[in-house]
C-alpha atoms as a PDB file:
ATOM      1  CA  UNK A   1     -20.909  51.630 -48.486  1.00  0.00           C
ATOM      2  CA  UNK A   2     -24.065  53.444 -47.414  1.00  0.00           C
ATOM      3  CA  UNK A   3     -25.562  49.967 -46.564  1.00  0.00           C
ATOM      4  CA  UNK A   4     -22.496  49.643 -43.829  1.00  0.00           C
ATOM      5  CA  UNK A   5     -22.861  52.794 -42.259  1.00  0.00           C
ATOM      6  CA  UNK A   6     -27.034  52.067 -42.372  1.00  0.00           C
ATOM      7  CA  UNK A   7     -26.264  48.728 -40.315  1.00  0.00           C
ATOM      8  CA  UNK A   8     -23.569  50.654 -37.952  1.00  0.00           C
ATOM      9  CA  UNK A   9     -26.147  53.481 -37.045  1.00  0.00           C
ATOM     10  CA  UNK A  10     -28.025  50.355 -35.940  1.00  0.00           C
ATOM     11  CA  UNK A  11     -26.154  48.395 -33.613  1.00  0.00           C
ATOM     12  CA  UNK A  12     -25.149  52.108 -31.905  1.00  0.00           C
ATOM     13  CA  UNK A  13     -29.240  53.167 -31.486  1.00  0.00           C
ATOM     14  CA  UNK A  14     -29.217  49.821 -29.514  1.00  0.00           C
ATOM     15  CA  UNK A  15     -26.417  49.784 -27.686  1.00  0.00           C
ATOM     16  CA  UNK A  16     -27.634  53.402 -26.732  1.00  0.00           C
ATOM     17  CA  UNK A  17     -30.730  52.081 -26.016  1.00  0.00           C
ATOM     18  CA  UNK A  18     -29.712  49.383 -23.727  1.00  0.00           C
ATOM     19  CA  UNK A  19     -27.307  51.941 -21.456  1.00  0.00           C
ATOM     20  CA  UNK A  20     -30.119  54.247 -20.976  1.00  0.00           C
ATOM     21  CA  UNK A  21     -32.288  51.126 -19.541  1.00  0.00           C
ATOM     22  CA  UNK A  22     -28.951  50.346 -17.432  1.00  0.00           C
ATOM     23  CA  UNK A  23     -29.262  51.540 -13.493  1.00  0.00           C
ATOM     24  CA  UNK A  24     -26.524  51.572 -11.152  1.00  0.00           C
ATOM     25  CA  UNK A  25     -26.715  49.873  -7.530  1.00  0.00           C
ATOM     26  CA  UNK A  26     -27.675  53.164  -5.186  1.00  0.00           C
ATOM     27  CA  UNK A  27     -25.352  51.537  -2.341  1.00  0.00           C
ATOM     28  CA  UNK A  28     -21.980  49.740  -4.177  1.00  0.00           C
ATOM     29  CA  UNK A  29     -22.741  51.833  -6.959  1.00  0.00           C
ATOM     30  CA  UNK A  30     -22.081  49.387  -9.669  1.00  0.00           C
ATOM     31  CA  UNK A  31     -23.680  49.051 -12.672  1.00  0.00           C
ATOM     32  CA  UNK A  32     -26.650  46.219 -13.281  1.00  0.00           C
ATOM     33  CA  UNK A  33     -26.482  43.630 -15.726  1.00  0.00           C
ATOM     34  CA  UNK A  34     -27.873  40.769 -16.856  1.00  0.00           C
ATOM     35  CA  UNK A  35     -26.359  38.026 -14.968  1.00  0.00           C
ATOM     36  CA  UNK A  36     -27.253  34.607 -13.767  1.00  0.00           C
ATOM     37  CA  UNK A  37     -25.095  34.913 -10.107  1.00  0.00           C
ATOM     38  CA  UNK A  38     -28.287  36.006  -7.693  1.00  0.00           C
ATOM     39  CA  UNK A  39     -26.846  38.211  -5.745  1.00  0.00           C
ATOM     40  CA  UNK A  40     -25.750  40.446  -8.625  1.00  0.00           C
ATOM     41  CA  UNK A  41     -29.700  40.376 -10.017  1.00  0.00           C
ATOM     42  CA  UNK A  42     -31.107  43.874  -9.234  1.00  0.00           C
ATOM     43  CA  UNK A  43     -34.472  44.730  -7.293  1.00  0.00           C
ATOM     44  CA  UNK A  44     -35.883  48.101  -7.346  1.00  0.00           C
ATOM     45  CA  UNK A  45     -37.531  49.864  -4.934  1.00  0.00           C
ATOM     46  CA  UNK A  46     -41.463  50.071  -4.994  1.00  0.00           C
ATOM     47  CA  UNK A  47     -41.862  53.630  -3.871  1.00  0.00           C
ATOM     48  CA  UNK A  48     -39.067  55.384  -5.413  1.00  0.00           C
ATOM     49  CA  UNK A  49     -36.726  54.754  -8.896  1.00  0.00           C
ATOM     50  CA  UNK A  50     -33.179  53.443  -6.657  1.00  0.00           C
ATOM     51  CA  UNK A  51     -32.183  50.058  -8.013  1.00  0.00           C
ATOM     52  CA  UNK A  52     -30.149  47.375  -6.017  1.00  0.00           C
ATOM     53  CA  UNK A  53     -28.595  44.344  -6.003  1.00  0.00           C
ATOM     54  CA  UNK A  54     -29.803  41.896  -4.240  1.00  0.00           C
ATOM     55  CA  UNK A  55     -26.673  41.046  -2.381  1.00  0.00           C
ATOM     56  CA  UNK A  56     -26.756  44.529  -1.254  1.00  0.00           C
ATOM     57  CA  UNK A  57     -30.356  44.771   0.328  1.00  0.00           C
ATOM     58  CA  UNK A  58     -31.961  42.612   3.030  1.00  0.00           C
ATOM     59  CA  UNK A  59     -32.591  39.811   0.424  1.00  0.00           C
ATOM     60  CA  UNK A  60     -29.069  38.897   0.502  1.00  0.00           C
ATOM     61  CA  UNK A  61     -28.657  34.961  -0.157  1.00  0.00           C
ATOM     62  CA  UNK A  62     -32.081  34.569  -1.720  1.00  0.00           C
ATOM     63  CA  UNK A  63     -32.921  33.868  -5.406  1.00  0.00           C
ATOM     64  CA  UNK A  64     -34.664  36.297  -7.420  1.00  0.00           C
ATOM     65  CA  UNK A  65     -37.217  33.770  -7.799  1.00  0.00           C
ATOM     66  CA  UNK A  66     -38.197  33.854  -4.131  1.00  0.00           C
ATOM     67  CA  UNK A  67     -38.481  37.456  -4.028  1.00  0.00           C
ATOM     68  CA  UNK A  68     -40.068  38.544  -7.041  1.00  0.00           C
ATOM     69  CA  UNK A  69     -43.272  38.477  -5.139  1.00  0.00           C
ATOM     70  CA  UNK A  70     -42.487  40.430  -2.443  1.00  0.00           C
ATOM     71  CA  UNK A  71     -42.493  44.051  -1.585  1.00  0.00           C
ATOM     72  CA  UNK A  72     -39.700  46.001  -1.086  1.00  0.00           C
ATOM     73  CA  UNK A  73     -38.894  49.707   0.225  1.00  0.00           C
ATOM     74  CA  UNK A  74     -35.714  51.268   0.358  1.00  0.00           C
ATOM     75  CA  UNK A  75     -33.722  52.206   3.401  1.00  0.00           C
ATOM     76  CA  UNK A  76     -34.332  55.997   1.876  1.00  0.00           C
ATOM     77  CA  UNK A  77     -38.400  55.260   1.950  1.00  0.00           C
ATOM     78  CA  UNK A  78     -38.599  53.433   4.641  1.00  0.00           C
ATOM     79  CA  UNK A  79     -37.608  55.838   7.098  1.00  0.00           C
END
């Protein structure tokens, strides 16, 4: 019995851990996630902590893998 309860402390502490790692889109608001669609992949902003999708920035339509190189600043920094 003790072993059960062991095991589900656990799987909580990591399912804990992996919401507090979770960020929410700072323009539709939704939460990230690991997905393979592109648009849904997040990006975060190099001068502040906001997170976005991509479909909801500037690199709309391009693959994570094209702009995981580049720089990117918020419409909040930016200004």
């Amino acid at each position: 019995m003790r072993e059960i309860e062991k095991e589900n402390e656990i799987e909580h502490d990591d399912e804990a851990n992996q919401s507090a790692f979770k960020h929410k889109c700072d323009i539709c608001q939704d939460l990230e996630s690991d997905t393979e669609i592109e648009n849904e992949k997040n990006v975060g902003c190099d001068l502040c902590p906001r997170w976005y999708h991509l479909g909801c920035t500037k690199f709309t339509g391009l693959s994570y893998s094209q702009i995981s190189n580049l720089d990117f600043t918020c419409d909040f920094c930016d200004d």
